[in-house]
N, C-alpha and C. Protein backbone atom coordinates (compact mmCIF):
# COMPACT_ATOMS: atom_id res chain seq x y z
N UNK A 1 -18.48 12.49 -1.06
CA UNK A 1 -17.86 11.18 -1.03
C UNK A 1 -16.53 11.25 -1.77
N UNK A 2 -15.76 10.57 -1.19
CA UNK A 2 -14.28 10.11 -1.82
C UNK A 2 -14.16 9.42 -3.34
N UNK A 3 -13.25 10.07 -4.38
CA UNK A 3 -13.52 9.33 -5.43
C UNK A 3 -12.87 7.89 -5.39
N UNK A 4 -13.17 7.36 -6.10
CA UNK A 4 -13.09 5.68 -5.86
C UNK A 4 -11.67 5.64 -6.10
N UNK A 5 -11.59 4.85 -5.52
CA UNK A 5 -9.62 4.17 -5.88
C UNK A 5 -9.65 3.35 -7.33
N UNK A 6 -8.47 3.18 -7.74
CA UNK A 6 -8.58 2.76 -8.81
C UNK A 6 -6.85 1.87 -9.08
N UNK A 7 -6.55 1.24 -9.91
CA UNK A 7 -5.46 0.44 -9.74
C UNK A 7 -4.48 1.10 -10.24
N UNK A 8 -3.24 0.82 -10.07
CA UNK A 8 -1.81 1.38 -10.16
C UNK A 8 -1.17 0.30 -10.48
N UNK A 9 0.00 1.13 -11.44
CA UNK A 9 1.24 0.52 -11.62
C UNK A 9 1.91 -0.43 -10.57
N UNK A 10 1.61 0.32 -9.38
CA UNK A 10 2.21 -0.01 -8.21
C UNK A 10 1.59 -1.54 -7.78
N UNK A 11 0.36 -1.32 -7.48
CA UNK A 11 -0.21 -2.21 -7.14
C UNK A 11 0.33 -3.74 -7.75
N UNK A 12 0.08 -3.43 -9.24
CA UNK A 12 0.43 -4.68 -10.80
C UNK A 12 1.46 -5.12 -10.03
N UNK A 13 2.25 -4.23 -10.00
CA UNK A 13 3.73 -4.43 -9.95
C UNK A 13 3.87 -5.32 -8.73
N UNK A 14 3.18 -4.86 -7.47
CA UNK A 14 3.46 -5.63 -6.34
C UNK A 14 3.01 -6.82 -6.20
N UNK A 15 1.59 -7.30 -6.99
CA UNK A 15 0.86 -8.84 -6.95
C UNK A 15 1.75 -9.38 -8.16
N UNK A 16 2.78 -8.49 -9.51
CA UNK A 16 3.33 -9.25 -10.34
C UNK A 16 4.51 -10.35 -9.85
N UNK A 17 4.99 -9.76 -8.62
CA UNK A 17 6.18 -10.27 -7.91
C UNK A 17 5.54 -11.43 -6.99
N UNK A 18 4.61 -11.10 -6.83
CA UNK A 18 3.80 -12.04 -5.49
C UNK A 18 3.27 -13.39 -6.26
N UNK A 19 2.86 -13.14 -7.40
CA UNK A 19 2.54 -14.05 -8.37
C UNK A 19 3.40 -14.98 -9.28
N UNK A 20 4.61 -14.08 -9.33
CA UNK A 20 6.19 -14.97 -9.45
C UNK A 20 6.27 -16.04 -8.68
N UNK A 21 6.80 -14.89 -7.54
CA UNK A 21 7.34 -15.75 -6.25
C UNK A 21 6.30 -17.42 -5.89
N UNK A 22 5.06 -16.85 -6.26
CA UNK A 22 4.44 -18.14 -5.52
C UNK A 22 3.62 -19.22 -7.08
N UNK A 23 4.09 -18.82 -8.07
CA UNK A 23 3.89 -19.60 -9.54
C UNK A 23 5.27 -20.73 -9.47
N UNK A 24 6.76 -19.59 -9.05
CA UNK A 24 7.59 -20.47 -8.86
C UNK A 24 7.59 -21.26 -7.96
N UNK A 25 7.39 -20.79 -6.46
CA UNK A 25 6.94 -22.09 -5.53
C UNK A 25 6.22 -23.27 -5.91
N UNK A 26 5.20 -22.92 -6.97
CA UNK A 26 4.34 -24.29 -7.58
C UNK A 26 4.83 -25.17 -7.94
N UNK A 27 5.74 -24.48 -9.08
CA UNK A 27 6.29 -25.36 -10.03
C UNK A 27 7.37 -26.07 -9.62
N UNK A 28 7.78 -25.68 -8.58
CA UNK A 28 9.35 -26.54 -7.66
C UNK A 28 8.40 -27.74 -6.84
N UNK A 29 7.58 -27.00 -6.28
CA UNK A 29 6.84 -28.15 -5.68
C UNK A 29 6.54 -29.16 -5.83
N UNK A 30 5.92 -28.98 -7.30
CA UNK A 30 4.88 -29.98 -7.99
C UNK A 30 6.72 -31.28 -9.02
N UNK A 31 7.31 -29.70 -9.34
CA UNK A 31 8.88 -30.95 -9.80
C UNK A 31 9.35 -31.97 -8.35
N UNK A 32 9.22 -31.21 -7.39
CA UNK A 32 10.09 -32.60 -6.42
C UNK A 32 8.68 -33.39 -6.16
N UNK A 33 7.25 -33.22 -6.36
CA UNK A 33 6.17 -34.23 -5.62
C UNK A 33 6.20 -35.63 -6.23
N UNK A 34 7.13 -35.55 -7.38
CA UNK A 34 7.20 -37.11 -7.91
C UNK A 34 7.86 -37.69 -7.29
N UNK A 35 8.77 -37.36 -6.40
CA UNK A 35 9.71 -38.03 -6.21
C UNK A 35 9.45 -38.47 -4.32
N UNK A 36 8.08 -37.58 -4.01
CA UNK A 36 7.96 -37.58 -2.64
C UNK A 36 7.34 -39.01 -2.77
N UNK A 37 7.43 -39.61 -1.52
CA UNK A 37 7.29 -41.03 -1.17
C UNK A 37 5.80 -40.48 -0.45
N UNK A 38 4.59 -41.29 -1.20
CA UNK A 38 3.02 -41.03 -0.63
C UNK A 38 2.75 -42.36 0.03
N UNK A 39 2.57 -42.18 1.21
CA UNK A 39 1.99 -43.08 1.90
C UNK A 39 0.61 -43.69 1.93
N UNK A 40 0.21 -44.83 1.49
CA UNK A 40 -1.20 -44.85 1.99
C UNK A 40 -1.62 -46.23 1.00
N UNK A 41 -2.66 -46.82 1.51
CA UNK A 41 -3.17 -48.24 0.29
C UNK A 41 -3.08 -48.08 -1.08
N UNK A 42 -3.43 -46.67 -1.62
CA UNK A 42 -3.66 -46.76 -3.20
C UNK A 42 -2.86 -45.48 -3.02
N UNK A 43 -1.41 -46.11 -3.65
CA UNK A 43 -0.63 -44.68 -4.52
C UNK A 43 -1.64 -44.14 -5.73
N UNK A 44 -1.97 -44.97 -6.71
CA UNK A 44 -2.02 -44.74 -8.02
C UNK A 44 -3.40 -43.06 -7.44
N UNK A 45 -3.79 -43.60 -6.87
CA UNK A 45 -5.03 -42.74 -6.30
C UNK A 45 -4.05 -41.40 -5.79
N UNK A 46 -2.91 -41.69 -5.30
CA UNK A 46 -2.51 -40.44 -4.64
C UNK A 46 -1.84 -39.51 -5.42
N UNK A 47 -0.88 -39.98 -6.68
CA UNK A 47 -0.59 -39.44 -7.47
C UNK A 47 -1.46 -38.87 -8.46
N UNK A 48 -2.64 -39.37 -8.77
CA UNK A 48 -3.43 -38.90 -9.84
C UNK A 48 -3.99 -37.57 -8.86
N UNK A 49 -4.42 -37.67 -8.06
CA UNK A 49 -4.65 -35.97 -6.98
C UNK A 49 -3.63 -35.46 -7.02
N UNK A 50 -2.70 -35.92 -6.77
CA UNK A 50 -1.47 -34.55 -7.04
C UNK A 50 -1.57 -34.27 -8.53
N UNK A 51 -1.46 -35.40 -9.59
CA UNK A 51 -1.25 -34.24 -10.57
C UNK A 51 -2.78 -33.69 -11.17
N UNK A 52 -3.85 -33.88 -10.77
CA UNK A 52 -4.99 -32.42 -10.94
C UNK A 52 -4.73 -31.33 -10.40
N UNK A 53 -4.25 -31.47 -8.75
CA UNK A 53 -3.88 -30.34 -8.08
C UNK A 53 -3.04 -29.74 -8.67
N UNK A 54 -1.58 -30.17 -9.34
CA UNK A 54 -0.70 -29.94 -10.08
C UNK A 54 -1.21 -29.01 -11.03
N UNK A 55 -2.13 -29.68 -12.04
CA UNK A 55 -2.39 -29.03 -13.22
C UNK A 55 -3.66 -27.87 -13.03
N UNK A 56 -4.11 -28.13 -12.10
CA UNK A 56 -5.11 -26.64 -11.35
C UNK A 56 -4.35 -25.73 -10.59
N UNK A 57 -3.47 -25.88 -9.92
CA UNK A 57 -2.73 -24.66 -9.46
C UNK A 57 -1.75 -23.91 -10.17
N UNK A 58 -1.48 -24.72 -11.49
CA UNK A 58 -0.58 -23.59 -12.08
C UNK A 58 -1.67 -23.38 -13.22
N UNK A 59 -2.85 -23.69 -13.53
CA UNK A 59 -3.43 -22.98 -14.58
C UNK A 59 -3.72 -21.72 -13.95
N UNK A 60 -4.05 -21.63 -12.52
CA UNK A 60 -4.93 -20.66 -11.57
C UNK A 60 -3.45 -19.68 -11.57
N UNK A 61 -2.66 -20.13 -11.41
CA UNK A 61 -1.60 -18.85 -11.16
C UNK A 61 -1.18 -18.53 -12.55
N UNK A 62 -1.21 -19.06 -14.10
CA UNK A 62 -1.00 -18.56 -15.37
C UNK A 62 -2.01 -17.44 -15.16
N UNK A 63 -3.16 -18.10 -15.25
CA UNK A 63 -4.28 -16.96 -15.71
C UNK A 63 -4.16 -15.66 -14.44
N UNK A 64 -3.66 -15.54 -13.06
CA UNK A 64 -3.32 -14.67 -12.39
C UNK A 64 -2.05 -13.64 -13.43
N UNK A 65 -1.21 -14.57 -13.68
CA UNK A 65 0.02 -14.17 -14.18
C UNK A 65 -0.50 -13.11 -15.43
N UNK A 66 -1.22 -13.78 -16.49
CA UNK A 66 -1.74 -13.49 -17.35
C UNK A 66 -2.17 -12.18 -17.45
N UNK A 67 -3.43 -12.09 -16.26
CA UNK A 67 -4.10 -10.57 -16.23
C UNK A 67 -3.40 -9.49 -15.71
N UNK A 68 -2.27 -9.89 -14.76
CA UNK A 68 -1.33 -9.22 -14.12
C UNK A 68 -0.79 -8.73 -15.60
N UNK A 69 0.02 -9.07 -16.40
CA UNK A 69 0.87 -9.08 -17.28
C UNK A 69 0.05 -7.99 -18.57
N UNK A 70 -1.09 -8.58 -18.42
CA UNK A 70 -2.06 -7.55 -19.36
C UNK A 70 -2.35 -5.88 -18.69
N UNK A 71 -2.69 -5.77 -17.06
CA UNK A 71 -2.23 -4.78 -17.02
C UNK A 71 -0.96 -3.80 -17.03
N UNK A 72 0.47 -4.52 -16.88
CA UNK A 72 1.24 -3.99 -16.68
C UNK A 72 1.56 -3.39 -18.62
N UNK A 73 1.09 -4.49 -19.31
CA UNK A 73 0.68 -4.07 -20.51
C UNK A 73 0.26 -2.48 -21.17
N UNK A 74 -0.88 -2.15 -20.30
CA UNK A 74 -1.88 -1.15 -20.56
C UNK A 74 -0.95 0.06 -19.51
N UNK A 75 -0.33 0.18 -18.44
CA UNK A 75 0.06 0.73 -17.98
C UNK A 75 1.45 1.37 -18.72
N UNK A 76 1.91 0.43 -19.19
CA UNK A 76 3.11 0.46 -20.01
C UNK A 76 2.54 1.32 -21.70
N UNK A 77 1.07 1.30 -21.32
CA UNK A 77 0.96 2.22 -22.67
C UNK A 77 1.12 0.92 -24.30
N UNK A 78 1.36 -0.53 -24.14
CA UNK A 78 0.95 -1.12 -24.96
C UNK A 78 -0.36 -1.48 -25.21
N UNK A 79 -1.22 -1.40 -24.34
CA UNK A 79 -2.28 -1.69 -24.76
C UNK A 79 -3.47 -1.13 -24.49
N UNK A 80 -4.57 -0.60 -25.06
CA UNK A 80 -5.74 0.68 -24.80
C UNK A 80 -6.43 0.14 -23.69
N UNK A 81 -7.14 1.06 -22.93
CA UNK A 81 -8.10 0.67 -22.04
C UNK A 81 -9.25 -0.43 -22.69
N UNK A 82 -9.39 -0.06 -23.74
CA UNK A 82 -10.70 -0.86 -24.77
C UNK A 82 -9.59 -2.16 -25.14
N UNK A 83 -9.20 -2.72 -24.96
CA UNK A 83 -8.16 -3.73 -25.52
C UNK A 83 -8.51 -4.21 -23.87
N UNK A 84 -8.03 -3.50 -23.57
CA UNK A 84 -7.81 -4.50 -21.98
C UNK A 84 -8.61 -5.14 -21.44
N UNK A 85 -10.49 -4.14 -21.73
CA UNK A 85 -11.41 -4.63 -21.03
C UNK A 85 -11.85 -5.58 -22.33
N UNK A 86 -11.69 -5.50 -23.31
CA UNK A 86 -12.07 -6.55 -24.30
C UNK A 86 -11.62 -8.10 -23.91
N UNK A 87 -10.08 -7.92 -23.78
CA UNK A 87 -9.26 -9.17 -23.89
C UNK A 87 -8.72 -9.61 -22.36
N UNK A 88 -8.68 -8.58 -21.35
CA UNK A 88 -8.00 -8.69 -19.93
C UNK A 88 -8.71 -9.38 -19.18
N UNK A 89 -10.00 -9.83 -19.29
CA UNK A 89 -10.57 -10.60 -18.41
C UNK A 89 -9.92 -12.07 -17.63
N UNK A 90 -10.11 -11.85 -16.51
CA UNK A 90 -9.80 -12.78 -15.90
C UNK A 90 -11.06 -14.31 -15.89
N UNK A 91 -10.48 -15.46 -16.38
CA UNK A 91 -11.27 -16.61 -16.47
C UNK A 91 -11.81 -17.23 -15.22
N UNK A 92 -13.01 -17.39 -15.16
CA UNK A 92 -13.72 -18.10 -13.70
C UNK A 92 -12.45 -19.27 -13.08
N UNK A 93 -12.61 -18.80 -11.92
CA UNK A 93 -11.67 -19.99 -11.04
C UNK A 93 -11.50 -21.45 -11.58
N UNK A 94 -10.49 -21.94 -11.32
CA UNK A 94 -10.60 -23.61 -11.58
C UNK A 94 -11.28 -24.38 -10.95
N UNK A 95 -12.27 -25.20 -10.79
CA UNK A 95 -13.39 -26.09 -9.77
C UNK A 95 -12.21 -26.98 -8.92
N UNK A 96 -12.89 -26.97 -7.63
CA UNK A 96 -12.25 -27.25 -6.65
C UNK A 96 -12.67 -28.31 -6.71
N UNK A 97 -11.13 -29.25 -6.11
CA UNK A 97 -10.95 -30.65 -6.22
C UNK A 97 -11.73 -31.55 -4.83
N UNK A 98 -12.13 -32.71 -5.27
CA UNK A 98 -12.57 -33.35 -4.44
C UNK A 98 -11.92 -33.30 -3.34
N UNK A 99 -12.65 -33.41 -2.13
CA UNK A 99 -12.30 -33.45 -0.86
C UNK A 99 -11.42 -34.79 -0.56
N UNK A 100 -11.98 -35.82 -1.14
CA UNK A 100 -11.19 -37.41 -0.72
C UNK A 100 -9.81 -37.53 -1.83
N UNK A 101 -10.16 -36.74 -2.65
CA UNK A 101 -8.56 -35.99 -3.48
C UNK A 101 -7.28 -35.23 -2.63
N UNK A 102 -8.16 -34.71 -2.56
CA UNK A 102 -7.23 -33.45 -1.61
C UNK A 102 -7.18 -34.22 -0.55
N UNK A 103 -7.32 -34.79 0.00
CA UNK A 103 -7.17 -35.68 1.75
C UNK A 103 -5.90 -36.45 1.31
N UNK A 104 -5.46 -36.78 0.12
CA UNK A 104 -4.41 -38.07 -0.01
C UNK A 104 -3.51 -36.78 -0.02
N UNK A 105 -3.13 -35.72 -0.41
CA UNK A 105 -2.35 -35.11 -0.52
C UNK A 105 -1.33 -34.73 0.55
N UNK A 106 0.06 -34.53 0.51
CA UNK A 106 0.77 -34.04 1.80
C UNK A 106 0.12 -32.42 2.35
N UNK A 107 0.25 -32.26 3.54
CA UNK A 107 -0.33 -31.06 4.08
C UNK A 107 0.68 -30.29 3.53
N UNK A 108 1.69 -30.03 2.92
CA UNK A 108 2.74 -28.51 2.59
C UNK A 108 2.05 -28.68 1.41
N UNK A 109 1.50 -29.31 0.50
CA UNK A 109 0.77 -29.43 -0.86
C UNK A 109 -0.49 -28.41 -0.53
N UNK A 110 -0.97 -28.98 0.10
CA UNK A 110 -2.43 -28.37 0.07
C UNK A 110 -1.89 -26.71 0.77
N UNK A 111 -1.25 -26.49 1.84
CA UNK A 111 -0.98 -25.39 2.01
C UNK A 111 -0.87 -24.37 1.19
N UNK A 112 0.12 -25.05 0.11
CA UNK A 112 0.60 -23.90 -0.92
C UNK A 112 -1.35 -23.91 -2.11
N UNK A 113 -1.65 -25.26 -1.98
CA UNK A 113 -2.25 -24.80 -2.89
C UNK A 113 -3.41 -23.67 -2.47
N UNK A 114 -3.79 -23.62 -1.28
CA UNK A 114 -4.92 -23.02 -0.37
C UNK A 114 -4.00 -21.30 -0.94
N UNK A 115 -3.01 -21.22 -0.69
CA UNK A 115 -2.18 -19.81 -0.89
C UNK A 115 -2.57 -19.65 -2.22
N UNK A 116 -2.31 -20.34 -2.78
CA UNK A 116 -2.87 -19.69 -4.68
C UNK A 116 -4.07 -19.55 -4.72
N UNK A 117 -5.23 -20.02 -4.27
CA UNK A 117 -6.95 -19.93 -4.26
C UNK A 117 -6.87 -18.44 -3.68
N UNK A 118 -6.16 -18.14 -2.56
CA UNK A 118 -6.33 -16.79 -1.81
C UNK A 118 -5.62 -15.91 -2.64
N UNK A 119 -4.77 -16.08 -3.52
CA UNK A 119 -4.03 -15.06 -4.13
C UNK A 119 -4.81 -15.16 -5.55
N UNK A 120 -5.39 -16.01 -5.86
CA UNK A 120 -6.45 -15.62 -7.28
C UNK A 120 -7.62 -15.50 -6.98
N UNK A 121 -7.77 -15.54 -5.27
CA UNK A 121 -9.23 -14.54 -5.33
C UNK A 121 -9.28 -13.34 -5.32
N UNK A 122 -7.94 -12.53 -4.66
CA UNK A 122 -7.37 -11.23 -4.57
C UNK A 122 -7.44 -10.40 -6.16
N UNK A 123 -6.92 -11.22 -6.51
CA UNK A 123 -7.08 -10.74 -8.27
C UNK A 123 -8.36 -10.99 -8.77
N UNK A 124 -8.83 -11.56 -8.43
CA UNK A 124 -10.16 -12.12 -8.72
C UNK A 124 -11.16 -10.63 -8.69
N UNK A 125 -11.14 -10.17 -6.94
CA UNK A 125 -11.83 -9.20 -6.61
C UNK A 125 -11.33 -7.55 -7.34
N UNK A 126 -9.85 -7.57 -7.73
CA UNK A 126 -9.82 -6.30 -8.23
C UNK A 126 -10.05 -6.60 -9.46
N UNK A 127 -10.16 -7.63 -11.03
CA UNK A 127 -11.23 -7.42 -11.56
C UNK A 127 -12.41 -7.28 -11.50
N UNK A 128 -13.38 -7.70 -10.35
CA UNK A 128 -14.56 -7.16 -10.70
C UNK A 128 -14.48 -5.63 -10.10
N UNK A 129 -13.69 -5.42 -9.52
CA UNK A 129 -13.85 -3.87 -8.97
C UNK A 129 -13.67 -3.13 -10.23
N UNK A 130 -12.20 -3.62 -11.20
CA UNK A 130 -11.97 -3.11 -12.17
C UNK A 130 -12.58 -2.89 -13.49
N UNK A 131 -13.44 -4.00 -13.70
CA UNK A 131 -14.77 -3.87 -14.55
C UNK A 131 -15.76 -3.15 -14.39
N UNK A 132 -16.19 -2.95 -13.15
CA UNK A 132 -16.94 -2.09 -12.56
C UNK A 132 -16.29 -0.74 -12.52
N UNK A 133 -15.01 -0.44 -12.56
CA UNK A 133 -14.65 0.92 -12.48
C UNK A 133 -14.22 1.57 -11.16
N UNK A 134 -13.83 0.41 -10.11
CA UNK A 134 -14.31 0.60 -9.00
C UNK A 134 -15.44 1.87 -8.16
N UNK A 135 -16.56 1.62 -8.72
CA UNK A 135 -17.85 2.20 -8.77
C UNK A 135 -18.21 1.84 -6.84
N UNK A 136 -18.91 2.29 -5.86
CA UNK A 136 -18.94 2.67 -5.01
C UNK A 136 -20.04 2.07 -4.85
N UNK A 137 -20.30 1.17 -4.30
CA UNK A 137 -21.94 0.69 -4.41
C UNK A 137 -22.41 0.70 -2.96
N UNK A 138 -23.17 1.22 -2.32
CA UNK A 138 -23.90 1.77 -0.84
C UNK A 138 -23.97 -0.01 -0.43
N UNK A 139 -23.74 -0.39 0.69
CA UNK A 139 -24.27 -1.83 1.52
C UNK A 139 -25.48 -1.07 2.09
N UNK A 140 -26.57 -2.47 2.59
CA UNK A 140 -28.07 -2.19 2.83
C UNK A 140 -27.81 -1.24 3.75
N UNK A 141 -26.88 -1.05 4.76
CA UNK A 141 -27.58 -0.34 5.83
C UNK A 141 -27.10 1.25 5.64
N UNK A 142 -26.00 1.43 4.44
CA UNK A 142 -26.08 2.95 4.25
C UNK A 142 -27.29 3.31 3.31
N UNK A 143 -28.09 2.48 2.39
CA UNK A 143 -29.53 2.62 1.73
C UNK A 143 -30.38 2.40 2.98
N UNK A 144 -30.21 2.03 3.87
CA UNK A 144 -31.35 1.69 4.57
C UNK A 144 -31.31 3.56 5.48
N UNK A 145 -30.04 3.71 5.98
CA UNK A 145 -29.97 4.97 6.32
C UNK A 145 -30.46 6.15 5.98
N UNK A 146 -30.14 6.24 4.77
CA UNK A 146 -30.31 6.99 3.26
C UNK A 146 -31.88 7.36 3.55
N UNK A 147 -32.35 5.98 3.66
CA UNK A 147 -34.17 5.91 3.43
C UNK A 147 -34.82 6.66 4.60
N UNK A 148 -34.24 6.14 6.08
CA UNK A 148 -34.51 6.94 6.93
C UNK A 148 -34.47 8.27 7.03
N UNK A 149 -33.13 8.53 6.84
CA UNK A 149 -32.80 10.16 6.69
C UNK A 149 -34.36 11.13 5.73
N UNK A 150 -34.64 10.54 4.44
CA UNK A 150 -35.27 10.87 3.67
C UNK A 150 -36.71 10.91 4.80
N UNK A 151 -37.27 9.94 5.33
CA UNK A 151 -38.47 9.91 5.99
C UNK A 151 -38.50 10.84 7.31
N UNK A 152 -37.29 11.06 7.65
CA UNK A 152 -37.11 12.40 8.74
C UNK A 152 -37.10 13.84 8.51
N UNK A 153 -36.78 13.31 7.27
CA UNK A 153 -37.12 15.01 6.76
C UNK A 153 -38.29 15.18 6.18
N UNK A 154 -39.24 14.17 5.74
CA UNK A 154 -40.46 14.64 5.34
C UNK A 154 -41.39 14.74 6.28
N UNK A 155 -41.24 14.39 7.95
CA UNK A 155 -42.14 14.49 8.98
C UNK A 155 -42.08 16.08 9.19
C-alpha cells in the first residue's frame, strides 16, 4: 500500500489565499448588506438574519483562517508538531441558522454564505485526516474482501 499523503506547505498556502479571498468577500458583503434595501413585511426580522449570518460566517472563516495560520506556523518551523496538535484544533462548525432566517435573506447572501460552509468543511476534513495522521482506514467492502480472500484460502 501507498504511504498516506500528508499536508504541505503548499496545500496551507493554497486554502490560505482561498480563505483570504473569500473572508474578504464576507466582510465587503456583510459592510454594503446594511445599506441593501430588504424587501418584505418585517425588516426588523430581516436584518436580525443577516446579522447572525453576518456574525456566523466570519466566525467560520476566522477559525478557518486561524488553523490555516497555525499550520503555516508549524511549517514555518514556529511552532512544534506537539504545539500544533495541542492548540491547532479546529472548533466544531457554527450551528446552522434557521431555515425561515435564511429564507429572508438575499440569494447572493446565502450563496456566499453556502461557499464558506463548503470551504470550512474542506478544512474541516483535513483536520480530522490530520489528527488522525492521515491513517488509511479500509471502507466495508475492502474488509469485507479482506474476509473473503482469508476464507478462500482456508478451503
Amino acid at each position: 500500500m501507498n504511504s498516506p499523503a500528508d499536508l504541505s506547505p503548499t496545500i496551507i498556502e493554497t486554502l490560505y489565499c482561498q480563505a483570504l479571498d473569500l473572508a474578504d468577500e464576507a466582510r465587503c458583503t456583510f459592510d454594503l448588506s446594511g445599506r441593501l434595501d430588504i424587501a418584505g413585511a418585517d425588516e426588523d426580522l430581516a436584518r436580525i438574519a443577516l446579522s447572525c449570518e453576518a456574525l456566523r460566517t466570519t466566525t467560520r472563516m476566522m477559525h478557518a483562517l486561524a488553523w490555516l495560520l497555525n499550520h503555516r506556523a508549524y511549517f514555518a518551523g514556529d511552532l512544534s508538531e506537539f504545539q500544533l496538535r495541542r492548540h491547532g484544533r479546529l472548533p466544531p462548525p457554527q450551528p446552522e441558522a434557521d431555515p425561515a432566517q435564511a429564507a429572508l435573506l438575499p440569494p447572493a447572501i446565502v450563496e456566499l454564505v453556502e461557499r464558506t460552509r463548503r470551504f470550512y468543511a474542506r478544512v474541516e476534513r483535513l483536520d480530522r485526516a490530520w489528527q488522525g495522521r492521515f491513517a488509511m482506514h479500509p471502507t466495508a467492502i475492502h474488509r469485507l474482501c479482506e474476509r473473503l480472500d482469508q476464507v478462500s484460502v482456508g478451503l
